[in-house]
C-alpha atoms as a PDB file:
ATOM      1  CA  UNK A   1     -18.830  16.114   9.456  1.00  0.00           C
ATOM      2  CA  UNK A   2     -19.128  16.519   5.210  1.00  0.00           C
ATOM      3  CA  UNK A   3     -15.720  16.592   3.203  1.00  0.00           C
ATOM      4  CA  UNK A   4     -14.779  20.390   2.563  1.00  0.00           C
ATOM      5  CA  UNK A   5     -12.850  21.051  -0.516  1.00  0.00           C
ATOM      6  CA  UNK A   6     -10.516  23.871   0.171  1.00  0.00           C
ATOM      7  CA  UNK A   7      -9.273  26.401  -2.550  1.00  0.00           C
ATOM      8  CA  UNK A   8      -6.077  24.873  -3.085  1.00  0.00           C
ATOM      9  CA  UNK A   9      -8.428  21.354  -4.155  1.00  0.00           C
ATOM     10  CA  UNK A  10      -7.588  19.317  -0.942  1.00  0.00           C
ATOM     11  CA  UNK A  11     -10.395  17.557   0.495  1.00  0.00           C
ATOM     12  CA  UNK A  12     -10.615  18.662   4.042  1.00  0.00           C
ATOM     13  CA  UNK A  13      -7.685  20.737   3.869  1.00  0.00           C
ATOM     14  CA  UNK A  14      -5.285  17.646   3.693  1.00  0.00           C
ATOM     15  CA  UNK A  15      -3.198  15.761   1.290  1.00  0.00           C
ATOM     16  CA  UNK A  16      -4.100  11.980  -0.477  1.00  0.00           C
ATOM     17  CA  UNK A  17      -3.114   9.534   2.144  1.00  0.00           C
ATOM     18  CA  UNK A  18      -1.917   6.150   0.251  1.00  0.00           C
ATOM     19  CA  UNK A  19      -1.647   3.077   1.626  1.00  0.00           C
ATOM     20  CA  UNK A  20       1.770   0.326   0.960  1.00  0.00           C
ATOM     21  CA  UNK A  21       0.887  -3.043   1.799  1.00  0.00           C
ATOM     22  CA  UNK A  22       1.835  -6.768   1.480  1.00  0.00           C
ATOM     23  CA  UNK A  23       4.023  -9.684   2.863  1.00  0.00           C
ATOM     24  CA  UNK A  24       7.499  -9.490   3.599  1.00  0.00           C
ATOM     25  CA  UNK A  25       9.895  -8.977   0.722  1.00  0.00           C
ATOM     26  CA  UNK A  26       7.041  -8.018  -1.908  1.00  0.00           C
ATOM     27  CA  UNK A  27       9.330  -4.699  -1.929  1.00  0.00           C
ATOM     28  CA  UNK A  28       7.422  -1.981  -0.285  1.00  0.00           C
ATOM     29  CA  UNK A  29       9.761   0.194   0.935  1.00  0.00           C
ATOM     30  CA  UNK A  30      11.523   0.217  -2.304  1.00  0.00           C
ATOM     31  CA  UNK A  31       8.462   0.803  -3.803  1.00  0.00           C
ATOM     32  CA  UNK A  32       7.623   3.966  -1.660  1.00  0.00           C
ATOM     33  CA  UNK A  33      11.434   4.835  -2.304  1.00  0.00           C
ATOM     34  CA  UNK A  34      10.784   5.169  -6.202  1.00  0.00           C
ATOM     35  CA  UNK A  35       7.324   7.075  -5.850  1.00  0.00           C
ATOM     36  CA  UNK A  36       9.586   9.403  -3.942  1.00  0.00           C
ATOM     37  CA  UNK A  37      12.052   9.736  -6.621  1.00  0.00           C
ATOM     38  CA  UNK A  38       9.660  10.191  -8.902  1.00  0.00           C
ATOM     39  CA  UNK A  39       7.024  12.461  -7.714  1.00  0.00           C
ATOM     40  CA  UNK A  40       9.090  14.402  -5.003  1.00  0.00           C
ATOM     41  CA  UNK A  41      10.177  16.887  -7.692  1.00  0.00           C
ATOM     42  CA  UNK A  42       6.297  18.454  -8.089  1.00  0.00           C
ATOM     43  CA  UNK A  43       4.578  17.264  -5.398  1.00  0.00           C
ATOM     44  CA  UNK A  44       5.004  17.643  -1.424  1.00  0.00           C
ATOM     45  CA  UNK A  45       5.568  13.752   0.115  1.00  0.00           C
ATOM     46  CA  UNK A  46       5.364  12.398   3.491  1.00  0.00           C
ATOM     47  CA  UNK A  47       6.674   9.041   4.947  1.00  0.00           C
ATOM     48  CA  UNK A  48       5.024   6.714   7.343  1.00  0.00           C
ATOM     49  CA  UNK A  49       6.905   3.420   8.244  1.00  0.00           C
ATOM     50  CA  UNK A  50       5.189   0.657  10.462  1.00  0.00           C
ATOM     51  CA  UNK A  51       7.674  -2.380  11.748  1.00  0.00           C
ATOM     52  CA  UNK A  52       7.283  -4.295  15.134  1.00  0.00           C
ATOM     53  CA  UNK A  53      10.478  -3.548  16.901  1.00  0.00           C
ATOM     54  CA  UNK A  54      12.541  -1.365  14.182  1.00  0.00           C
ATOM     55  CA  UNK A  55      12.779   1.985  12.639  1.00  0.00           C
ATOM     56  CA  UNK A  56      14.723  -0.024  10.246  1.00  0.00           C
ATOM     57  CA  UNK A  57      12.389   0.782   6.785  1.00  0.00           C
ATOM     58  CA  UNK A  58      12.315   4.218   7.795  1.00  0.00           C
ATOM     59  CA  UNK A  59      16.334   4.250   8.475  1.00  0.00           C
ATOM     60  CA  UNK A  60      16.323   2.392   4.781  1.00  0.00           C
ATOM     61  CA  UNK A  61      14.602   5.327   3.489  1.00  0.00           C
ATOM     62  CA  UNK A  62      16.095   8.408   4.922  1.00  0.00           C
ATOM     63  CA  UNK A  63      19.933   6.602   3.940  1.00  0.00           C
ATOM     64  CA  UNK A  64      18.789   6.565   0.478  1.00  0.00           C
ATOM     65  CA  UNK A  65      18.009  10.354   0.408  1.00  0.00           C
ATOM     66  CA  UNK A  66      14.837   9.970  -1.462  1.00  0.00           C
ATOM     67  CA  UNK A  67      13.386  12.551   0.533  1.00  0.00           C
ATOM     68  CA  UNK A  68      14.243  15.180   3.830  1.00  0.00           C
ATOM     69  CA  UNK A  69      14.309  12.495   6.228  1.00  0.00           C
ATOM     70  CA  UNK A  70      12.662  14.349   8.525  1.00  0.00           C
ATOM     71  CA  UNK A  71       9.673  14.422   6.609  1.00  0.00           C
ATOM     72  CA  UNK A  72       9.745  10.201   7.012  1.00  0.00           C
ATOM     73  CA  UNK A  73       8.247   8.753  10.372  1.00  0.00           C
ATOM     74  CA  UNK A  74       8.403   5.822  12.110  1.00  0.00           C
ATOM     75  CA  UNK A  75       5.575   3.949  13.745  1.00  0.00           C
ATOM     76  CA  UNK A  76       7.033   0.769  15.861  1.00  0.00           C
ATOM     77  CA  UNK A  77       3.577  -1.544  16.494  1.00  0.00           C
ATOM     78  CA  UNK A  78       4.939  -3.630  19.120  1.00  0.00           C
ATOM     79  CA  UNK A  79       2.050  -6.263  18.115  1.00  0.00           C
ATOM     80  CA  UNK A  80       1.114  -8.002  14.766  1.00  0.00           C
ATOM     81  CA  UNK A  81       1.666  -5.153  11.668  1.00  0.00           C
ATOM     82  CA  UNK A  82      -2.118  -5.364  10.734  1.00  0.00           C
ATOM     83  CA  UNK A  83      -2.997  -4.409  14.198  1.00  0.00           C
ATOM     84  CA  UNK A  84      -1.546  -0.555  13.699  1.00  0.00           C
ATOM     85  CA  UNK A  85      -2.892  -0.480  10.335  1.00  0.00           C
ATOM     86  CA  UNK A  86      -6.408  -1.691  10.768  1.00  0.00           C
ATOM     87  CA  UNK A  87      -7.692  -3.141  14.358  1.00  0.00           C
ATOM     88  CA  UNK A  88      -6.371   0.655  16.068  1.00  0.00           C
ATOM     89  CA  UNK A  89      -4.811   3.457  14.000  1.00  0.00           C
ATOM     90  CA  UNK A  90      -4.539   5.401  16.377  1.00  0.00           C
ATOM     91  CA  UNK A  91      -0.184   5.756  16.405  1.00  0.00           C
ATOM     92  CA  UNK A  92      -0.388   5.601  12.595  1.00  0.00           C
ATOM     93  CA  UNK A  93      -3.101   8.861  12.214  1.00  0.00           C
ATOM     94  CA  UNK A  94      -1.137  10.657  14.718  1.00  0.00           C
ATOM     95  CA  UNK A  95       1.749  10.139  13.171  1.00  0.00           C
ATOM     96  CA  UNK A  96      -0.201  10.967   9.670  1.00  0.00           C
ATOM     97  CA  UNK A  97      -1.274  14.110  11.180  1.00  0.00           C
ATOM     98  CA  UNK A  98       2.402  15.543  12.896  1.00  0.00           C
ATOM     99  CA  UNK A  99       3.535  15.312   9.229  1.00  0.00           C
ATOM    100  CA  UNK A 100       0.699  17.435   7.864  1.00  0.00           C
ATOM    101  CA  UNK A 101       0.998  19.939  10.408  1.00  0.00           C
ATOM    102  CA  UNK A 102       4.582  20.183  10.121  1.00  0.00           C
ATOM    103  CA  UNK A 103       5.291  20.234   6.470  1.00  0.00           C
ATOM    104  CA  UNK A 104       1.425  21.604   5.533  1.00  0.00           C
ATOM    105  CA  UNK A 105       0.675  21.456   2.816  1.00  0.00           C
ATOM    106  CA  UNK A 106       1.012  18.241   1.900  1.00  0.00           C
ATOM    107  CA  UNK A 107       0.090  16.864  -1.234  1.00  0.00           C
ATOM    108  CA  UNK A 108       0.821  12.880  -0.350  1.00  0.00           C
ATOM    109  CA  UNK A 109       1.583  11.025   2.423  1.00  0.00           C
ATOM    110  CA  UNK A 110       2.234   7.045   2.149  1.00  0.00           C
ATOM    111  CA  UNK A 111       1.827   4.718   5.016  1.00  0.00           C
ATOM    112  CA  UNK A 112       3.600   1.817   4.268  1.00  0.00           C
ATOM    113  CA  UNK A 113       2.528  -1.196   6.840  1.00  0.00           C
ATOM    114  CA  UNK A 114       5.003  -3.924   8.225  1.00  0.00           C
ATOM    115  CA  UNK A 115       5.349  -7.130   6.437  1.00  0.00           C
ATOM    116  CA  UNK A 116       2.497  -9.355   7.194  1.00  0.00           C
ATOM    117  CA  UNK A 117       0.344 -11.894   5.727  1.00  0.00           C
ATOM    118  CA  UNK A 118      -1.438 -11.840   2.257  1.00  0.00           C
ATOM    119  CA  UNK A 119      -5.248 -11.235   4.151  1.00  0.00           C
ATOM    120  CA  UNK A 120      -3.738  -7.682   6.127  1.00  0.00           C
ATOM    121  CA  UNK A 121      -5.228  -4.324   4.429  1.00  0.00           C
ATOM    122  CA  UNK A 122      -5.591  -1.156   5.558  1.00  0.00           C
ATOM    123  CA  UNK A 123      -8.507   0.490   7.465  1.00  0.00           C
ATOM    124  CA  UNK A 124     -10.230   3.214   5.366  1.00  0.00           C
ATOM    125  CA  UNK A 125      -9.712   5.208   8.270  1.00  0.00           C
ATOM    126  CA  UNK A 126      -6.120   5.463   7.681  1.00  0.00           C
ATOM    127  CA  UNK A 127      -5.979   5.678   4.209  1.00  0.00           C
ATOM    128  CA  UNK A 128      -8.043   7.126   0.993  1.00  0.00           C
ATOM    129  CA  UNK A 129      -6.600   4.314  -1.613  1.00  0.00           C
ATOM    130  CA  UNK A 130      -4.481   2.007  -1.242  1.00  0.00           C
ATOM    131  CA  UNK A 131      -1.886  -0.367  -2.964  1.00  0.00           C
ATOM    132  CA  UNK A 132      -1.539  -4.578  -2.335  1.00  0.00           C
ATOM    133  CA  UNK A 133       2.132  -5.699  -3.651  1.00  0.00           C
ATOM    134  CA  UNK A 134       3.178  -9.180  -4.456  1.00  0.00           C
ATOM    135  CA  UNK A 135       6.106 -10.438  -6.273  1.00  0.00           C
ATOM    136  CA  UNK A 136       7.232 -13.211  -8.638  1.00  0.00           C
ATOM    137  CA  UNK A 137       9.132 -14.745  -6.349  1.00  0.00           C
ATOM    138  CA  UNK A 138       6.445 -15.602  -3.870  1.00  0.00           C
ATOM    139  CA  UNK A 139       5.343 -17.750  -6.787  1.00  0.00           C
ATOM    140  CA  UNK A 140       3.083 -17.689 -10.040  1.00  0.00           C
ATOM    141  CA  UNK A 141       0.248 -19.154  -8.396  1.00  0.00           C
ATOM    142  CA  UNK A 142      -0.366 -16.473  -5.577  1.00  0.00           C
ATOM    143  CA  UNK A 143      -2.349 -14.044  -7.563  1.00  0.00           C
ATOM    144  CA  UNK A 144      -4.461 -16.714  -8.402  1.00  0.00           C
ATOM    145  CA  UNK A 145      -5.234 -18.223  -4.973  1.00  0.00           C
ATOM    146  CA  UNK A 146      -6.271 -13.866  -4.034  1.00  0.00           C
ATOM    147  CA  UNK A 147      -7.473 -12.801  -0.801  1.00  0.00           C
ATOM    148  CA  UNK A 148      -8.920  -9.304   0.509  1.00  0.00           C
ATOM    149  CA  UNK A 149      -5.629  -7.046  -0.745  1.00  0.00           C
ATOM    150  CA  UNK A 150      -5.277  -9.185  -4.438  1.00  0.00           C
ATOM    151  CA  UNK A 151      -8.857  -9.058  -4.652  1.00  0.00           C
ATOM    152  CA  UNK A 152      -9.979  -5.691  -3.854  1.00  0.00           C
ATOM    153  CA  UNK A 153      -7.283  -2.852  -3.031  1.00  0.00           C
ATOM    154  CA  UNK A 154      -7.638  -0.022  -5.583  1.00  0.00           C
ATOM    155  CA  UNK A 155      -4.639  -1.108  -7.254  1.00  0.00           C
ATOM    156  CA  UNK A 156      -2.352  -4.179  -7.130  1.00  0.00           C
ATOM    157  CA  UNK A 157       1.245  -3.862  -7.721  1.00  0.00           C
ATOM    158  CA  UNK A 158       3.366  -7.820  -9.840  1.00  0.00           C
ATOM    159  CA  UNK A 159       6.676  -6.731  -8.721  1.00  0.00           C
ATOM    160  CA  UNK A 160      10.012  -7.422  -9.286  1.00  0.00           C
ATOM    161  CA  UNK A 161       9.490  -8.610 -12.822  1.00  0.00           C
ATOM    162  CA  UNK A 162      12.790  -8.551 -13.840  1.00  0.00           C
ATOM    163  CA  UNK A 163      13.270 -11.611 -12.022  1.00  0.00           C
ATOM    164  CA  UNK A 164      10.465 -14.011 -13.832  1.00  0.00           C
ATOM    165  CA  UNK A 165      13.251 -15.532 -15.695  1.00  0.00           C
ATOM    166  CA  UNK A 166      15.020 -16.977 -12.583  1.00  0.00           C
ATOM    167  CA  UNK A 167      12.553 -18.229 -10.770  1.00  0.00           C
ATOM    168  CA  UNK A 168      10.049 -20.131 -13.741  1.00  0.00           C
ATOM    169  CA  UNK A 169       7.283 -17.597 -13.209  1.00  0.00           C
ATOM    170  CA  UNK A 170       5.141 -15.518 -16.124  1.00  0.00           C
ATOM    171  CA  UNK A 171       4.303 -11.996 -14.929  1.00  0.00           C
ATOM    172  CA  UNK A 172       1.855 -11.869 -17.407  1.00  0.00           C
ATOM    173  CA  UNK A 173      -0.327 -15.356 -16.192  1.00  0.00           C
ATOM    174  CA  UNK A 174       0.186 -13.974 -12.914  1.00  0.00           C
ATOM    175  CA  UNK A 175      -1.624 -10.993 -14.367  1.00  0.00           C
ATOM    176  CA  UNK A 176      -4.490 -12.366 -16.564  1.00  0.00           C
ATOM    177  CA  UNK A 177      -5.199 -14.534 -12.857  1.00  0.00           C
ATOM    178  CA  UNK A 178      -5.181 -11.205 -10.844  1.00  0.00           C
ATOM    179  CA  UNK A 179      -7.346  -9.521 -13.017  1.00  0.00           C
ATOM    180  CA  UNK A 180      -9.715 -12.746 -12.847  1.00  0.00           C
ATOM    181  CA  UNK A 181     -10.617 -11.734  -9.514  1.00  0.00           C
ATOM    182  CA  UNK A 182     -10.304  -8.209  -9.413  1.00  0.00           C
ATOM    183  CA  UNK A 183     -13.307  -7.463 -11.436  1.00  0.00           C
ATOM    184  CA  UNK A 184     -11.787  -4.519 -13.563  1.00  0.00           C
ATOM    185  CA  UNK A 185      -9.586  -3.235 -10.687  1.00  0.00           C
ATOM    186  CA  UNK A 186      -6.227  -2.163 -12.316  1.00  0.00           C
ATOM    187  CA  UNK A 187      -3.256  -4.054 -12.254  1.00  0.00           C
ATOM    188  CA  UNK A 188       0.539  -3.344 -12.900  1.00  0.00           C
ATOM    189  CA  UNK A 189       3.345  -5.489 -13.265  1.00  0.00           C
ATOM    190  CA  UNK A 190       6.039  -3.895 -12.330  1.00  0.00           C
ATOM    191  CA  UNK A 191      10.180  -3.473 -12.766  1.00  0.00           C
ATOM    192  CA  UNK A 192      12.114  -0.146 -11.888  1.00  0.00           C
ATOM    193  CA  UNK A 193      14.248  -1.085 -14.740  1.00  0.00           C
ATOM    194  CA  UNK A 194      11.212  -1.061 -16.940  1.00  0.00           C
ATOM    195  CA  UNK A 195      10.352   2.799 -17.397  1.00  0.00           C
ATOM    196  CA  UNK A 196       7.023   1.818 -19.081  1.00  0.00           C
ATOM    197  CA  UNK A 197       5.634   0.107 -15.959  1.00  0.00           C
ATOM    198  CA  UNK A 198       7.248   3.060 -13.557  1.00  0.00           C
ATOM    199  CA  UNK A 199       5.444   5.705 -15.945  1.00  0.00           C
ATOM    200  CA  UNK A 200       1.834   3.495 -15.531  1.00  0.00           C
ATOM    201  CA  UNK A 201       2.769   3.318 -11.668  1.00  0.00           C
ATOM    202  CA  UNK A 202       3.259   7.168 -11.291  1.00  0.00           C
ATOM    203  CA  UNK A 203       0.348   7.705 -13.466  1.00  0.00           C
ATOM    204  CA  UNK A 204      -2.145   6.020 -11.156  1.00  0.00           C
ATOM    205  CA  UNK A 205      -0.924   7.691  -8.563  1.00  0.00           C
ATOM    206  CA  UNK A 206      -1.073  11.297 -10.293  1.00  0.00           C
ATOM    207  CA  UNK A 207      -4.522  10.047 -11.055  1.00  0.00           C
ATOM    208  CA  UNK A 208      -5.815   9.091  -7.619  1.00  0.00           C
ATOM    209  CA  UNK A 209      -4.050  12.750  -6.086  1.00  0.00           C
ATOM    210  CA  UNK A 210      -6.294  14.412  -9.048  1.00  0.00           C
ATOM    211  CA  UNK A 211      -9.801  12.391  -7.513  1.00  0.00           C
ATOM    212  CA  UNK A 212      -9.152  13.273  -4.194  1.00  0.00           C
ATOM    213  CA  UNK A 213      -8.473  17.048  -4.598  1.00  0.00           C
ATOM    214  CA  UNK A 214     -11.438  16.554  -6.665  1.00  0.00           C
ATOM    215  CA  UNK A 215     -13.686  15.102  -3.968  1.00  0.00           C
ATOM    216  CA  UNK A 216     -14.605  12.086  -5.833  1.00  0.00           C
ATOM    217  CA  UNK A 217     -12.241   9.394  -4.043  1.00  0.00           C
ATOM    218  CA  UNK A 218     -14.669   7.478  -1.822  1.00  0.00           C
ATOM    219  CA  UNK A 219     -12.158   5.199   0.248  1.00  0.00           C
ATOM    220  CA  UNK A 220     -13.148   1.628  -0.100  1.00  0.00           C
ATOM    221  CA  UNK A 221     -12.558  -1.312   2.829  1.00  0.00           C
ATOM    222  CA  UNK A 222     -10.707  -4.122   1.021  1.00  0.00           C
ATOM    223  CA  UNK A 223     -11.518  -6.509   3.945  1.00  0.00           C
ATOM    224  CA  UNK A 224     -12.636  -8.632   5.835  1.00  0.00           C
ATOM    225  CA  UNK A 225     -12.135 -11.570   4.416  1.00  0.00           C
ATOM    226  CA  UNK A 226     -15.165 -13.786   3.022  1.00  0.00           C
ATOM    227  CA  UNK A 227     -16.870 -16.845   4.777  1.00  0.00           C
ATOM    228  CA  UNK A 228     -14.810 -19.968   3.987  1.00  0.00           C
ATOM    229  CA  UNK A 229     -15.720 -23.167   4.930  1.00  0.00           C
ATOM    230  CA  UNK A 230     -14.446 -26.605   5.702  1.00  0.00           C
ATOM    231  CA  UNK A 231     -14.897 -30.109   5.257  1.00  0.00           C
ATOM    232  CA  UNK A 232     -16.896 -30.712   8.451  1.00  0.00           C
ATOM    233  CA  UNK A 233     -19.243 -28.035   7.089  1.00  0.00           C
ATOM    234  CA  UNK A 234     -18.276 -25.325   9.883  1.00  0.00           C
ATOM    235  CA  UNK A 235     -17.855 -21.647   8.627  1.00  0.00           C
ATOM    236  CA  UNK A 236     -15.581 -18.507  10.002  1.00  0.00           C
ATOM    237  CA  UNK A 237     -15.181 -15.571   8.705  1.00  0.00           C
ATOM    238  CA  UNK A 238     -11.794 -13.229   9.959  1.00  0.00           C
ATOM    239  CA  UNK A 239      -9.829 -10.194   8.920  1.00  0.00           C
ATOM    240  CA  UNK A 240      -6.645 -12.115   8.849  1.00  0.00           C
ATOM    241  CA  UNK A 241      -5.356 -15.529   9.550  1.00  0.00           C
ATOM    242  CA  UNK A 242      -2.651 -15.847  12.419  1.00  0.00           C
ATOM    243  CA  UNK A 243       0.576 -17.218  10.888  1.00  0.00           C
ATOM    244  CA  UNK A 244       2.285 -13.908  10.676  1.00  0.00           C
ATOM    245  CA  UNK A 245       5.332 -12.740   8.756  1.00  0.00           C
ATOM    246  CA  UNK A 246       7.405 -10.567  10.343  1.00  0.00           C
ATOM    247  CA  UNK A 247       9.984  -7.945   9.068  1.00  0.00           C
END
């Protein structure tokens, strides 16, 4: 069916669904927790949590009142987390769609996907955009080594930079090796105690919300992976490797 734009500048009568992914710890939920804060003043938000056998993110984010916790869902997987949010969205859209007809009109909804492994992105099924977090503490050298979500989602979030100095990493090499490999895709390093990097977060965000209504935000598959090969010569090619992180 072609995208409608509606009078109100939704495409297809719905609100910019944005994807919150990235391995455990990378601070997702905290993440979506701040977009909240900031954005929940002007704009009409929706939650969607994923964990395996938890509502515990959601729980996290209706205690810290960022937002009517009924307008925050939770989506338990009962399997790997990249399974709900890629291999069969099925519980995630539903749950997508409850909160659109309930609080309509929406004007954002974020999925935010369980804690898995630095290969698991969304499916553009799910989501229009989406955002790949890792943090300094997983270690300088993880931007550089990429994959599918570092490479390729439509924005990648450095977090926690306020803690570079006590753990020996540079937010800003980890940076210059991101954008290396993400071929002009934007990058932000991020603190929430720096307000520069918040304002550059809430700004892309503002941004992408202004392409949708506008029609001209084409979601993008970050994945699979590529072809990699070994020393034998062999070759595979996979979404995601199987040594899982779980929240």
């Amino acid at each position: 069916m072609p995208e409608t734009v509606t009078n109100d500048g939704t495409k297809n009568g719905r609100g910019l669904r944005i994807g919150v992914c990235g391995p455990v710890g990378t601070g997702k939920s905290s993440l979506i927790a701040l977009l909240c804060r900031e954005l929940s003043a002007d704009l009409e938000l929706g939650v969607v949590t994923n964990d395996i056998y938890t509502d515990e993110d959601a729980r996290f984010l209706r205690s810290a009142g960022v937002l009517d916790p009924a307008r925050i869902k939770a989506v338990e997987t009962g399997a790997c987390p990249h399974t709900a949010i890629r291999d069969d969205v099925t519980a995630n859209l539903i749950a997508v769609e409850e909160l659109e007809e309930e609080f309509a009109p929406l004007d954002v909804v974020l999925v935010e996907s369980g804690g898995d492994n630095l290969t698991a992105t969304f499916s553009p099924a799910l989501v229009d955009t989406q955002i790949f977090l890792i943090d300094v503490a997983g270690g300088g050298d993880v931007a550089r080594k990429g994959g599918p979500g570092i490479e390729r989602a439509d924005l990648l979030v450095v977090n926690k930079t306020d803690l570079a100095p006590y753990v020996g990493v540079d937010p800003a090499a980890m940076v210059s090796d991101a954008g290396s490999v993400r071929e002009g895709r934007p990058v932000i390093a991020l603190s929430r105690t720096d307000p520069a990097s918040v304002e550059a977060l809430i700004a892309w965000v503002r941004s992408e919300l202004d392409r949708h209504r506008g029609g001209a935000l084409v979601p993008a598959d970050p994945g699979p992976m590529a072809p990699h090969f070994h020393a034998d010569g062999t070759s595979h090619s996979h979404d995601h490797d199987h040594d899982h992180q779980h929240a």
